[in-house]
PDB file of N, CA and C in Angstrom:
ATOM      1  N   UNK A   1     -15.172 -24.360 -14.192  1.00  0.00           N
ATOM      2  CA  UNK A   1     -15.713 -23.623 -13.059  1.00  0.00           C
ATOM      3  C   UNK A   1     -16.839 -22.709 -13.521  1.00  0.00           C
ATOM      4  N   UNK A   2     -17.840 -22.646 -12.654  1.00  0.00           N
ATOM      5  CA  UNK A   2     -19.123 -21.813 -13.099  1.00  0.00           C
ATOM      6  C   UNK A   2     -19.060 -20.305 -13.261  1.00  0.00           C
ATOM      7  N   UNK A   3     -18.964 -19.091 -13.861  1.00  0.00           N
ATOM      8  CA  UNK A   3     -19.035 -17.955 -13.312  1.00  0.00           C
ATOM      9  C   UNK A   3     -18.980 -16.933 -12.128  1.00  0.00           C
ATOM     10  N   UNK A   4     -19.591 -17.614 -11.288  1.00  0.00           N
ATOM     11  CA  UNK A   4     -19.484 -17.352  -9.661  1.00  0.00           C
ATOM     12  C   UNK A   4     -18.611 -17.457  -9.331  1.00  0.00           C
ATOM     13  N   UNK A   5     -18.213 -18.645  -8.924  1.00  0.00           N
ATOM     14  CA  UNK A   5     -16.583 -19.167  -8.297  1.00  0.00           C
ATOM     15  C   UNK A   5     -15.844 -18.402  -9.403  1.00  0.00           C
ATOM     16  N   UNK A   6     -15.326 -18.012 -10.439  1.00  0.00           N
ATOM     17  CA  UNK A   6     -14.550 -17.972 -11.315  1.00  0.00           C
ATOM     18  C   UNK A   6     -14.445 -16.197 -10.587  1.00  0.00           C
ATOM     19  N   UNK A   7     -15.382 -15.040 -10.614  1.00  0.00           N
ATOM     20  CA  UNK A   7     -15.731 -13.986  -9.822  1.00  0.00           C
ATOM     21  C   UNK A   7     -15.207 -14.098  -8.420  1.00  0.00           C
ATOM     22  N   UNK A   8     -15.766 -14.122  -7.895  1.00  0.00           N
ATOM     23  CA  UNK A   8     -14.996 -14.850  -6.767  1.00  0.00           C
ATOM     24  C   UNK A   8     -13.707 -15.221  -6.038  1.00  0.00           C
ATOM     25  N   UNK A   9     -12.947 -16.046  -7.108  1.00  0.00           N
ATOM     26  CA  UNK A   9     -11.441 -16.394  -7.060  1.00  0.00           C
ATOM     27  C   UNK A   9     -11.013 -14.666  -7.232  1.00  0.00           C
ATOM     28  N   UNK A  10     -11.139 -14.055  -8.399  1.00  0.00           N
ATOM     29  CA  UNK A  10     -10.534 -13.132  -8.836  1.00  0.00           C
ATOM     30  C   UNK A  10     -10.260 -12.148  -7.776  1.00  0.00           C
ATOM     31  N   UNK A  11     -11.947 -11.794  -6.915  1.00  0.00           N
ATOM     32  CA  UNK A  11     -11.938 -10.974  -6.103  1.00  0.00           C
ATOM     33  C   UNK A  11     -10.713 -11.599  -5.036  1.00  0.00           C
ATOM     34  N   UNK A  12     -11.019 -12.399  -5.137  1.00  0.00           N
ATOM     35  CA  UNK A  12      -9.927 -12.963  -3.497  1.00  0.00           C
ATOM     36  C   UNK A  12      -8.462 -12.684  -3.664  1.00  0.00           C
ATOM     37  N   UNK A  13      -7.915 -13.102  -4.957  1.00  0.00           N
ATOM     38  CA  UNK A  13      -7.103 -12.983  -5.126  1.00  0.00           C
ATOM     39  C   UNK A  13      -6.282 -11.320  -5.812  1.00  0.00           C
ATOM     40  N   UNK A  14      -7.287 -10.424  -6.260  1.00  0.00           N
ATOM     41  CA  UNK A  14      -6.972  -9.089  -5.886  1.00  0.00           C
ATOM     42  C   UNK A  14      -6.788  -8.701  -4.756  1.00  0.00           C
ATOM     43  N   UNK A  15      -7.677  -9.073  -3.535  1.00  0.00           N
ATOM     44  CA  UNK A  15      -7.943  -8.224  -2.169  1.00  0.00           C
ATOM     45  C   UNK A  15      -6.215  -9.221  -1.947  1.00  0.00           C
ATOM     46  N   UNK A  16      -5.643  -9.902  -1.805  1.00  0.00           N
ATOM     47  CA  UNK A  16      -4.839 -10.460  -1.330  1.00  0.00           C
ATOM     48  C   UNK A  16      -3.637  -9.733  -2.146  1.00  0.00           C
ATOM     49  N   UNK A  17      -3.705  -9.529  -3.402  1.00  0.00           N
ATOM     50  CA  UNK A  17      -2.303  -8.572  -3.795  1.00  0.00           C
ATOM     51  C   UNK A  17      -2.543  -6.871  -2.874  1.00  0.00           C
ATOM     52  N   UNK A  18      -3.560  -6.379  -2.532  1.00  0.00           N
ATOM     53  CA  UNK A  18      -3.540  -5.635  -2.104  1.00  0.00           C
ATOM     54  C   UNK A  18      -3.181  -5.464  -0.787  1.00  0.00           C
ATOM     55  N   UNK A  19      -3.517  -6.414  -0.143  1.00  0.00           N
ATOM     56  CA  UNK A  19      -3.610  -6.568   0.822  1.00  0.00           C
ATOM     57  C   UNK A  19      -1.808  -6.609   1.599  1.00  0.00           C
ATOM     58  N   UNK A  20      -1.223  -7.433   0.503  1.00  0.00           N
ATOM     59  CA  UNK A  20       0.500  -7.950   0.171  1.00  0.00           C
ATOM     60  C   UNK A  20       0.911  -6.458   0.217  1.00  0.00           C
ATOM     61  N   UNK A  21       0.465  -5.256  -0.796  1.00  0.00           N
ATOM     62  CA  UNK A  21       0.882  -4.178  -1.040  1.00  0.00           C
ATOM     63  C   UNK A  21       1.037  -3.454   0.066  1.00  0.00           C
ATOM     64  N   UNK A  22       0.691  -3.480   1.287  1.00  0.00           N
ATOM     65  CA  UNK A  22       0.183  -2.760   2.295  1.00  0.00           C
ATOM     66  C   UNK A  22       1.052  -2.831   3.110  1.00  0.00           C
ATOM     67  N   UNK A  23       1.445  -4.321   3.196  1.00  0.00           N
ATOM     68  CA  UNK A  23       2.320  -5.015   4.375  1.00  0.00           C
ATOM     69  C   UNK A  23       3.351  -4.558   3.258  1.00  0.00           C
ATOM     70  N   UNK A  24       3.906  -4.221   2.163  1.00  0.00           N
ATOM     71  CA  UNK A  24       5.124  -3.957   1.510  1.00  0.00           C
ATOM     72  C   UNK A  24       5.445  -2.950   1.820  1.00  0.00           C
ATOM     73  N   UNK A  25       4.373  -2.127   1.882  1.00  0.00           N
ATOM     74  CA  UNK A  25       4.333  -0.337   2.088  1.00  0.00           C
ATOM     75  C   UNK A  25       5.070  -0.187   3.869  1.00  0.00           C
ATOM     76  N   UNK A  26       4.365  -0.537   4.563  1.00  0.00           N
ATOM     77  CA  UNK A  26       4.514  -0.945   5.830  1.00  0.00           C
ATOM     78  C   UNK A  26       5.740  -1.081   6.538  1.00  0.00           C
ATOM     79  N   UNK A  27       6.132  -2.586   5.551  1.00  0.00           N
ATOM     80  CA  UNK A  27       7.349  -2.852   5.768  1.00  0.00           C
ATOM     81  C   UNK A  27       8.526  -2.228   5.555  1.00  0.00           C
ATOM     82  N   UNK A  28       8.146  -1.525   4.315  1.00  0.00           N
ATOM     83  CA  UNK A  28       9.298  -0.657   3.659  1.00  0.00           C
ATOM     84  C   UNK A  28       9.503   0.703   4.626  1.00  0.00           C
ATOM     85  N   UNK A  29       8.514   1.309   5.294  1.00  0.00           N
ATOM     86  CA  UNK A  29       8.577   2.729   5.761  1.00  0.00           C
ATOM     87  C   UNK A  29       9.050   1.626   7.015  1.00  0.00           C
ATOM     88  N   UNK A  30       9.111   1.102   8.010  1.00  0.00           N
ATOM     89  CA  UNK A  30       9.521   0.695   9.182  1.00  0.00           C
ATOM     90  C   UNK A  30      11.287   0.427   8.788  1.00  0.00           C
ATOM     91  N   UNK A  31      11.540   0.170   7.901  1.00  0.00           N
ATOM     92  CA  UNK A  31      12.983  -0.964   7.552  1.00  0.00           C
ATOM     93  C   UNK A  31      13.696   0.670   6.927  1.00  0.00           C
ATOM     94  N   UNK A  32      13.015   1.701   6.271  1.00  0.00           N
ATOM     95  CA  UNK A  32      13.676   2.808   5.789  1.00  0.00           C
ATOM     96  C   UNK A  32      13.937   2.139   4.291  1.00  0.00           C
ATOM     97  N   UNK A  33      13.300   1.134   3.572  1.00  0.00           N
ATOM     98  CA  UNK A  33      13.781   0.557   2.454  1.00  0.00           C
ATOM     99  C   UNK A  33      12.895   1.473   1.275  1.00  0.00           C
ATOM    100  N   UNK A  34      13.575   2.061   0.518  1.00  0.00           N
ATOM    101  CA  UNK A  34      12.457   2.590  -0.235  1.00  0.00           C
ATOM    102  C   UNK A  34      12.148   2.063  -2.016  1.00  0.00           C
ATOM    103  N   UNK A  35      13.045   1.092  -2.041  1.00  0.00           N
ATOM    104  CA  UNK A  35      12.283   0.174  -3.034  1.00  0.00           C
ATOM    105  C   UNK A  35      11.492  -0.686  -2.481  1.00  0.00           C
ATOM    106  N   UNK A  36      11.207  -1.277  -1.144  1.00  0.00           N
ATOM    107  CA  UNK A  36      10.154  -1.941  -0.613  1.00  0.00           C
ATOM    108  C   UNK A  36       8.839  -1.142  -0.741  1.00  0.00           C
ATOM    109  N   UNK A  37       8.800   0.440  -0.658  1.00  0.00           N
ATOM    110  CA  UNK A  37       7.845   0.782  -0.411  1.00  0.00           C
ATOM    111  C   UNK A  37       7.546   1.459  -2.046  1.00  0.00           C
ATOM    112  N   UNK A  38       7.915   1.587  -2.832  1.00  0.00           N
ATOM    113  CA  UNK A  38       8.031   1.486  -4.372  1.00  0.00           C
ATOM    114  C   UNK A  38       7.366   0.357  -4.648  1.00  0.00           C
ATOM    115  N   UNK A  39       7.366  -0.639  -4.257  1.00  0.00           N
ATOM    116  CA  UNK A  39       7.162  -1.743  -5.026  1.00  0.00           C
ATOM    117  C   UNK A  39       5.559  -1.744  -4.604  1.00  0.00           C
ATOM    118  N   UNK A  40       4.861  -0.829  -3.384  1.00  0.00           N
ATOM    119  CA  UNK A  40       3.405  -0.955  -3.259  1.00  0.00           C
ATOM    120  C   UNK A  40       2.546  -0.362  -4.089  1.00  0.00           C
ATOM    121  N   UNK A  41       2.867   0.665  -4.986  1.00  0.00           N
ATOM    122  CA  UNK A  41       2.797   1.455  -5.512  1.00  0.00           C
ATOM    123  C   UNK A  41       2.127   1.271  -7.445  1.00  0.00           C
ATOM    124  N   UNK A  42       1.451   1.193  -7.930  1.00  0.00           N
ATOM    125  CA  UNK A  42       1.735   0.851  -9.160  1.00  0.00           C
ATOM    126  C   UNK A  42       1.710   2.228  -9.984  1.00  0.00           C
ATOM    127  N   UNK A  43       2.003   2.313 -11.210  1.00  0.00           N
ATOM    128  CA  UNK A  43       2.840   3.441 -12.095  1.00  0.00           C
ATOM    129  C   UNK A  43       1.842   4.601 -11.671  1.00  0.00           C
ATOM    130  N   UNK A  44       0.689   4.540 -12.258  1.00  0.00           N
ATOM    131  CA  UNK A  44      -0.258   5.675 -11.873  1.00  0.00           C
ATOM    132  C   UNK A  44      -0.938   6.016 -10.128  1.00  0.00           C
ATOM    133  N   UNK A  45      -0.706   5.654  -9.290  1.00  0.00           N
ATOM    134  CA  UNK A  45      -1.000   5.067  -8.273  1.00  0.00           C
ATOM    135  C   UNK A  45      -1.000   6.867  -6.766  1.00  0.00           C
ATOM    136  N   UNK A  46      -1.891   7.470  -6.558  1.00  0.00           N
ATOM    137  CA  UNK A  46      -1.749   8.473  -5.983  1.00  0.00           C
ATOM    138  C   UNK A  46      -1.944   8.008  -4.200  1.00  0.00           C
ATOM    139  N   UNK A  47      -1.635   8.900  -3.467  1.00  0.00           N
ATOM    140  CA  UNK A  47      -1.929   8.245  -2.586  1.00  0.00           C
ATOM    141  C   UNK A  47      -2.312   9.309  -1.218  1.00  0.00           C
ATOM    142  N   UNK A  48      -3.123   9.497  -0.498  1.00  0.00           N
ATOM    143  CA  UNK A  48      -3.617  10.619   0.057  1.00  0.00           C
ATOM    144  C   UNK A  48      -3.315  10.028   1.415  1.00  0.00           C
ATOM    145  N   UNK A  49      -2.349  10.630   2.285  1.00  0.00           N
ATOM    146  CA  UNK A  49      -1.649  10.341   3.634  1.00  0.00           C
ATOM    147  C   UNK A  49      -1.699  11.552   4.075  1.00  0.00           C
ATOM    148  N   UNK A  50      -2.998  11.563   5.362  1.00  0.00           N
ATOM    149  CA  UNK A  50      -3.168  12.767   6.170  1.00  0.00           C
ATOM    150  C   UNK A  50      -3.178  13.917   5.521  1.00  0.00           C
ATOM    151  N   UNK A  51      -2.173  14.935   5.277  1.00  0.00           N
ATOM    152  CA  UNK A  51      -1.939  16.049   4.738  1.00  0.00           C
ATOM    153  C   UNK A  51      -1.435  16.044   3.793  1.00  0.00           C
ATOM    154  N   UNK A  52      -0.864  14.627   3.078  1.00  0.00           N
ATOM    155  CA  UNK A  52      -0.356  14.748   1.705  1.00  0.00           C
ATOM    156  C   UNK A  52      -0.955  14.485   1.347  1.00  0.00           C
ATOM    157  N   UNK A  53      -0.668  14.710  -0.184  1.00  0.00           N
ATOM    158  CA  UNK A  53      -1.321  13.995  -1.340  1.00  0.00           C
ATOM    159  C   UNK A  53      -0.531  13.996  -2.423  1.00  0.00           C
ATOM    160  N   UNK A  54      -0.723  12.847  -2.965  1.00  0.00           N
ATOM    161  CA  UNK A  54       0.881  13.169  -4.332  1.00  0.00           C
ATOM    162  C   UNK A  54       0.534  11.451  -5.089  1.00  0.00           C
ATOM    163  N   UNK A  55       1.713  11.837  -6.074  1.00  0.00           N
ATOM    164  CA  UNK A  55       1.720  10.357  -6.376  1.00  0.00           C
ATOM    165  C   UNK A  55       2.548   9.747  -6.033  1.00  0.00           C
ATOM    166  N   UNK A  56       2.565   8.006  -6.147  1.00  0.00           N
ATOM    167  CA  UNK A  56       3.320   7.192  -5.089  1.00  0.00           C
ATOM    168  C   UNK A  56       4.849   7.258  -5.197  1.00  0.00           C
ATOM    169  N   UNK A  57       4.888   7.664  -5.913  1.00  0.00           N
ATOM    170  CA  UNK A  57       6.547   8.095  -6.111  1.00  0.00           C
ATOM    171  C   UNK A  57       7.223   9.113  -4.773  1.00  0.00           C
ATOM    172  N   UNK A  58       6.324  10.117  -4.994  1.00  0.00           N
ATOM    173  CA  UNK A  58       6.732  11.321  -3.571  1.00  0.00           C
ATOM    174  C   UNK A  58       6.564  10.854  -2.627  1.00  0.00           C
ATOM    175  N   UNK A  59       5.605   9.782  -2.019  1.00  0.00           N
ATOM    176  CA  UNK A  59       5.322   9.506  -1.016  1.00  0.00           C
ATOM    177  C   UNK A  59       7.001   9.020  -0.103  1.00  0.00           C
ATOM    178  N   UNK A  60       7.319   8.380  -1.170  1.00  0.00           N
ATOM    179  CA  UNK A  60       8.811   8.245  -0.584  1.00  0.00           C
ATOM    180  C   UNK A  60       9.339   9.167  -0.125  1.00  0.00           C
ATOM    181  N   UNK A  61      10.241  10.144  -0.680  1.00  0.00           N
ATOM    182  CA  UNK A  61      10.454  11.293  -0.422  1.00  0.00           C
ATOM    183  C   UNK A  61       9.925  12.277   0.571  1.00  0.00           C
ATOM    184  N   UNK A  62       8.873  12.530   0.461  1.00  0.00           N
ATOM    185  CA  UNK A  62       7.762  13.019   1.173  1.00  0.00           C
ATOM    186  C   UNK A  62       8.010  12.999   2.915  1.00  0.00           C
ATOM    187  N   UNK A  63       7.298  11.664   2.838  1.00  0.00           N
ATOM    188  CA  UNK A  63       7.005  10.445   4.445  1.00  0.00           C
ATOM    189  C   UNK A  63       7.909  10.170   4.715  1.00  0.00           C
ATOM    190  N   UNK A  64       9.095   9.429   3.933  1.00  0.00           N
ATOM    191  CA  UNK A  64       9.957   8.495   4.464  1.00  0.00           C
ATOM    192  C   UNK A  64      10.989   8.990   5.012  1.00  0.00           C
ATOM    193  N   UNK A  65      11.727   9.874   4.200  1.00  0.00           N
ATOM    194  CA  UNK A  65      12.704  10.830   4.508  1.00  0.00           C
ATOM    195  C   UNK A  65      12.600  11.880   4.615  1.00  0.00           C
ATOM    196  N   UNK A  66      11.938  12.823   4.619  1.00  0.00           N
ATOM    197  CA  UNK A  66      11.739  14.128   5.211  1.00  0.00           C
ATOM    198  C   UNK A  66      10.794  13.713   6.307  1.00  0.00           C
ATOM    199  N   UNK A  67       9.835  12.937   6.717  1.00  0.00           N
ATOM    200  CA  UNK A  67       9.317  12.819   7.818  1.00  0.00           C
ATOM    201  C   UNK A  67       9.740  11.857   8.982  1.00  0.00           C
ATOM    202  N   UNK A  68       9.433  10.433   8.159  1.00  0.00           N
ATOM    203  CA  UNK A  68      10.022   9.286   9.016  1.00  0.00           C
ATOM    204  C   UNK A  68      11.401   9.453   9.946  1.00  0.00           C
ATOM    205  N   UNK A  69      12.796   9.646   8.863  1.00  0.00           N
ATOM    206  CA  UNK A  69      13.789   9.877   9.152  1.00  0.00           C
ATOM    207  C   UNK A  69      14.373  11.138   9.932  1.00  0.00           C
ATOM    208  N   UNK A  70      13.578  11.743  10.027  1.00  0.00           N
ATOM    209  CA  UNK A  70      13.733  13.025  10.330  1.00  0.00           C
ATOM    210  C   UNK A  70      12.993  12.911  11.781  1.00  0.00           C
ATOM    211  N   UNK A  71      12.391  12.775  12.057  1.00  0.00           N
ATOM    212  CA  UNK A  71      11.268  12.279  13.348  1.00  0.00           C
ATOM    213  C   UNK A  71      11.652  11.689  14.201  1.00  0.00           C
ATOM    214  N   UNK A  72      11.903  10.069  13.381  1.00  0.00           N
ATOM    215  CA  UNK A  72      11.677   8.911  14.434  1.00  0.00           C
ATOM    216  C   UNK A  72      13.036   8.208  14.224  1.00  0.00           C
ATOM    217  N   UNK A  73      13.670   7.359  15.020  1.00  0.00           N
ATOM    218  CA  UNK A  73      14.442   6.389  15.332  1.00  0.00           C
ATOM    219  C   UNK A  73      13.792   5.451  14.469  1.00  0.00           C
ATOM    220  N   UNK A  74      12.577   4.775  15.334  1.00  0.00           N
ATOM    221  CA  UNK A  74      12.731   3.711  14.771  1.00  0.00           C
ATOM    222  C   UNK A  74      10.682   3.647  14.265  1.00  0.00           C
ATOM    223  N   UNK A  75      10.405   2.992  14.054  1.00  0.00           N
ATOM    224  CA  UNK A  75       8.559   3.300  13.842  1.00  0.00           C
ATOM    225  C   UNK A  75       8.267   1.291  13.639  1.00  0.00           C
ATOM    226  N   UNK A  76       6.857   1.093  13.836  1.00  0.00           N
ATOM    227  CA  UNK A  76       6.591  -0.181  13.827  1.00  0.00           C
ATOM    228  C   UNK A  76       5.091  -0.076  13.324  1.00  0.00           C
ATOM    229  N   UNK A  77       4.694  -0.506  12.274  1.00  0.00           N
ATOM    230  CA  UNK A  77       3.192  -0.382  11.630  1.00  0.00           C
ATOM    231  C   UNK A  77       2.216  -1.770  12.030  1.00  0.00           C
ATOM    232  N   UNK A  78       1.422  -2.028  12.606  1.00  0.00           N
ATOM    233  CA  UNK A  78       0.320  -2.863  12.655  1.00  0.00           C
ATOM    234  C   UNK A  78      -0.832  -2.961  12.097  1.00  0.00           C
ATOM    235  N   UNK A  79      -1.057  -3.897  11.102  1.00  0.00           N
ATOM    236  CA  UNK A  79      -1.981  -3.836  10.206  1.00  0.00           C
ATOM    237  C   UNK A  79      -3.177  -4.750  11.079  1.00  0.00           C
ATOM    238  N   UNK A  80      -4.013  -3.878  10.958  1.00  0.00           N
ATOM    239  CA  UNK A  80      -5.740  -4.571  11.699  1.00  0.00           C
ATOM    240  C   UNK A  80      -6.779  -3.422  10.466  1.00  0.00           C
ATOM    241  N   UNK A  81      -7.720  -4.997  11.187  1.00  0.00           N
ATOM    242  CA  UNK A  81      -8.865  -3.936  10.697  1.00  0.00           C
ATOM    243  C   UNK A  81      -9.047  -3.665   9.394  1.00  0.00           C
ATOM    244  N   UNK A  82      -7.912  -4.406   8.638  1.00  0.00           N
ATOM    245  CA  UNK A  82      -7.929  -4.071   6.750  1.00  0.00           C
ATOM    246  C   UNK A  82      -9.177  -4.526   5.990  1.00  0.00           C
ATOM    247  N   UNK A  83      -9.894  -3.598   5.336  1.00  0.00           N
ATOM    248  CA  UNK A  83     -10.944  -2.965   4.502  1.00  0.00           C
ATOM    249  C   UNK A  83     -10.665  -3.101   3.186  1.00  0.00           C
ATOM    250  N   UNK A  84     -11.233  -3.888   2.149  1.00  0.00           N
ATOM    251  CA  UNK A  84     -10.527  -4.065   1.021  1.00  0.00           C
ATOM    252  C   UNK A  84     -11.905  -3.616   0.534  1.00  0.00           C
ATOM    253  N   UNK A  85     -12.842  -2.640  -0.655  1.00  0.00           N
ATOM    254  CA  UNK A  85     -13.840  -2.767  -1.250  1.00  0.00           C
ATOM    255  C   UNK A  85     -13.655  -2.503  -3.169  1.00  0.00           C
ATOM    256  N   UNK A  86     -13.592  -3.824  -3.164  1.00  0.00           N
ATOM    257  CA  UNK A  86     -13.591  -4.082  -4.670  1.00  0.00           C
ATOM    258  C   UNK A  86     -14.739  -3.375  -5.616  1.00  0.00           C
ATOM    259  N   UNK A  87     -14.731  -3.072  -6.750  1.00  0.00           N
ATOM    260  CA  UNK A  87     -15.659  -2.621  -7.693  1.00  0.00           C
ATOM    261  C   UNK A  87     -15.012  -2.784  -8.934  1.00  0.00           C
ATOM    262  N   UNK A  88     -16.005  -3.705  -9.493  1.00  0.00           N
ATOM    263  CA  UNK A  88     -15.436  -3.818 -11.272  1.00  0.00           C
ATOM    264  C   UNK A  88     -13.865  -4.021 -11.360  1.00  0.00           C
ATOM    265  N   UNK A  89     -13.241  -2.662 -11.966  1.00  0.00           N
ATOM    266  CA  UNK A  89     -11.832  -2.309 -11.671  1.00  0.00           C
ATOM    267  C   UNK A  89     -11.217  -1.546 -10.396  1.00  0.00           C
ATOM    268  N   UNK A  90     -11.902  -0.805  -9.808  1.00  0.00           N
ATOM    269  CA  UNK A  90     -11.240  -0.060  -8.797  1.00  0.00           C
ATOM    270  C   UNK A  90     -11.178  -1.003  -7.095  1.00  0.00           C
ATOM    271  N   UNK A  91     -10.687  -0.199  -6.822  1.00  0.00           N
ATOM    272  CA  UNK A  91     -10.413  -0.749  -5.489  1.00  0.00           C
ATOM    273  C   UNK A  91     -10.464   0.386  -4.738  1.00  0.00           C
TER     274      UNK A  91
END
């Protein structure tokens, strides 16, 4: 495969683990699962939600159960509109 395509694949197939991560995150805060929503997360991974900010670890804690659970019955997330902008390494 030429360079291009080879670029290319990679990008696609990052934006698509990310993309997976989102709907994990998602899924996990709707279901109350919080190794689902752990698993979106990678080790160093911070994450800035409205008025928080922390790393992805608290976010659990944080959102899920002091807010989610505490709040709502039940919650339902719809993913549109997803924005993926790749660079080098970052995302």
């Amino acid at each position: 495969m030429d360079d291009l395509l080879n670029r290319r694949l990679l990008w696609l197939a990052d934006r698509m683990e990310i993309h997976d991560a989102l709907l994990r995150y998602c899924r996990g805060a709707d279901r109350r699962n919080h190794k689902l929503i752990a698993s979106a997360f990678h080790a160093e991974a911070t994450d800035t939600h409205g008025i928080f900010k922390g790393e992805g670890n608290e976010v659990i804690a944080a959102l899920i159960v002091k807010q989610v659970q505490t709040n709502y019955s039940r919650s339902m997330h719809i993913v549109q509109n997803h924005l993926v902008e790749i660079s080098v390494d970052r995302a």
